[in-house]
Protein backbone atom coordinates (compact mmCIF):
# COMPACT_ATOMS: atom_id res chain seq x y z
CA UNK A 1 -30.00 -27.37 198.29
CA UNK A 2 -32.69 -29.82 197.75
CA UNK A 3 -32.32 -33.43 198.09
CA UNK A 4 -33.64 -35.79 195.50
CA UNK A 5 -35.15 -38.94 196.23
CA UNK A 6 -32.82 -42.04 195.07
CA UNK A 7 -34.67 -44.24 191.94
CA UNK A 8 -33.94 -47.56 191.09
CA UNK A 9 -35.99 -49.31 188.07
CA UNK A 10 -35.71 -52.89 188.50
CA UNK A 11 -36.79 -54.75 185.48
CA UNK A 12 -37.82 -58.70 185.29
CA UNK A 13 -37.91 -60.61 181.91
CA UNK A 14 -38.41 -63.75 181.24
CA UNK A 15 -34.80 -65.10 181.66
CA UNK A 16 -34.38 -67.45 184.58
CA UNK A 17 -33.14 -65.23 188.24
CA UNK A 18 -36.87 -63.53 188.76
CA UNK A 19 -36.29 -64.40 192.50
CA UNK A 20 -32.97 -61.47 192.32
CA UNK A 21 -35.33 -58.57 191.53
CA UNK A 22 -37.70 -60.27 193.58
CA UNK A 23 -35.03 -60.11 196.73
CA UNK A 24 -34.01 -56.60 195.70
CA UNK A 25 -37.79 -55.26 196.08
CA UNK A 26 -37.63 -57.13 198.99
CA UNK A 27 -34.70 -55.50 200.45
CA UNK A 28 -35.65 -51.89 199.28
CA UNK A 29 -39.35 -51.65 200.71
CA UNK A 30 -40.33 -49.51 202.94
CA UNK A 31 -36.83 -47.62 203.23
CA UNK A 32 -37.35 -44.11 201.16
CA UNK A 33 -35.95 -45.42 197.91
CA UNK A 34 -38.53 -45.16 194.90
CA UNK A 35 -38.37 -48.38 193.08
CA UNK A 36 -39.88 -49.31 189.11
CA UNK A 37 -40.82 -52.32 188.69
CA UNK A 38 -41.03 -53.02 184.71
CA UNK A 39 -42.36 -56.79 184.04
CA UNK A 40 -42.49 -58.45 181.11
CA UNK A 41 -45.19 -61.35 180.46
CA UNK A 42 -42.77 -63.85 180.23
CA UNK A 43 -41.42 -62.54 183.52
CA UNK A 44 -44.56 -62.45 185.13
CA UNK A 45 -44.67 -66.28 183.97
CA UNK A 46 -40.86 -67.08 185.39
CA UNK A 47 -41.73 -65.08 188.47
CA UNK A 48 -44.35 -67.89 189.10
CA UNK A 49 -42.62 -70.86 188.34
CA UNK A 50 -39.14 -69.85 190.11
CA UNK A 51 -40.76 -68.07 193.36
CA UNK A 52 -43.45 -68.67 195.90
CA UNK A 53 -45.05 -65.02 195.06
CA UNK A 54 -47.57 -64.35 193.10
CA UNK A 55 -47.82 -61.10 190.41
CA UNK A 56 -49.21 -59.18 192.63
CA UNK A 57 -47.36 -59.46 195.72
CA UNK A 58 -44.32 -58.41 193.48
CA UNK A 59 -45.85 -55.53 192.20
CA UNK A 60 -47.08 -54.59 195.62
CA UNK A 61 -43.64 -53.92 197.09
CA UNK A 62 -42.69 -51.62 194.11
CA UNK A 63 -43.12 -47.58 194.05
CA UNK A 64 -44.58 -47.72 190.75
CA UNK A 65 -45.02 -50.83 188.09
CA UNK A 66 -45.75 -51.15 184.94
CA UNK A 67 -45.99 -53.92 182.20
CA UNK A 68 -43.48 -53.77 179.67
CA UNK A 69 -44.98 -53.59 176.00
CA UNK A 70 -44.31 -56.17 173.47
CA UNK A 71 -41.92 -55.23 170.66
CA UNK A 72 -41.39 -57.56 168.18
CA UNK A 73 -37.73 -58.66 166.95
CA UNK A 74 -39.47 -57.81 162.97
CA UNK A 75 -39.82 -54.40 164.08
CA UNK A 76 -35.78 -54.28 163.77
CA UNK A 77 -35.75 -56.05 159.99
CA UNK A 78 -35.49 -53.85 157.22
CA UNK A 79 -38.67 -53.24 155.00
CA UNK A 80 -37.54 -54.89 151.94
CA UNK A 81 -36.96 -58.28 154.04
């Protein structure tokens, strides 16, 4: 039987508590557990204000990262509104 490597995708918007996914990226370097990091711009923005790191030092303890793409609330509306 094959083992499969544990994945975690941690995702930071741009509601106040960046510094928790910061501290769980953190925690989870370096110790065989793939991590996804999924950041918003407004989280990149939060990330800045509410911790001493920078973008890319976040990014930099992640597996894998990616930017999270816009999507509109009108995309939900109904045509006719």
């Amino acid at each position: 039987m094959t083992k499969t490597a544990t994945r975690l995708v941690v995702g930071i918007s741009g509601a106040t508590g960046s510094v928790y996914g910061v501290r769980l990226l953190e925690l989870l370097h370096n110790t065989g557990v793939e991590t996804h990091l999924v950041l918003s711009k407004w989280g990149a923005r939060t990330l800045i204000h509410e911790t001493a790191y920078s973008v890319e030092q976040v990014q930099q303890m992640a597996t894998r990262r990616t930017w999270a793409l816009p999507f509109p609330a009108d995309l939900l509306l109904p045509r006719e509104w």
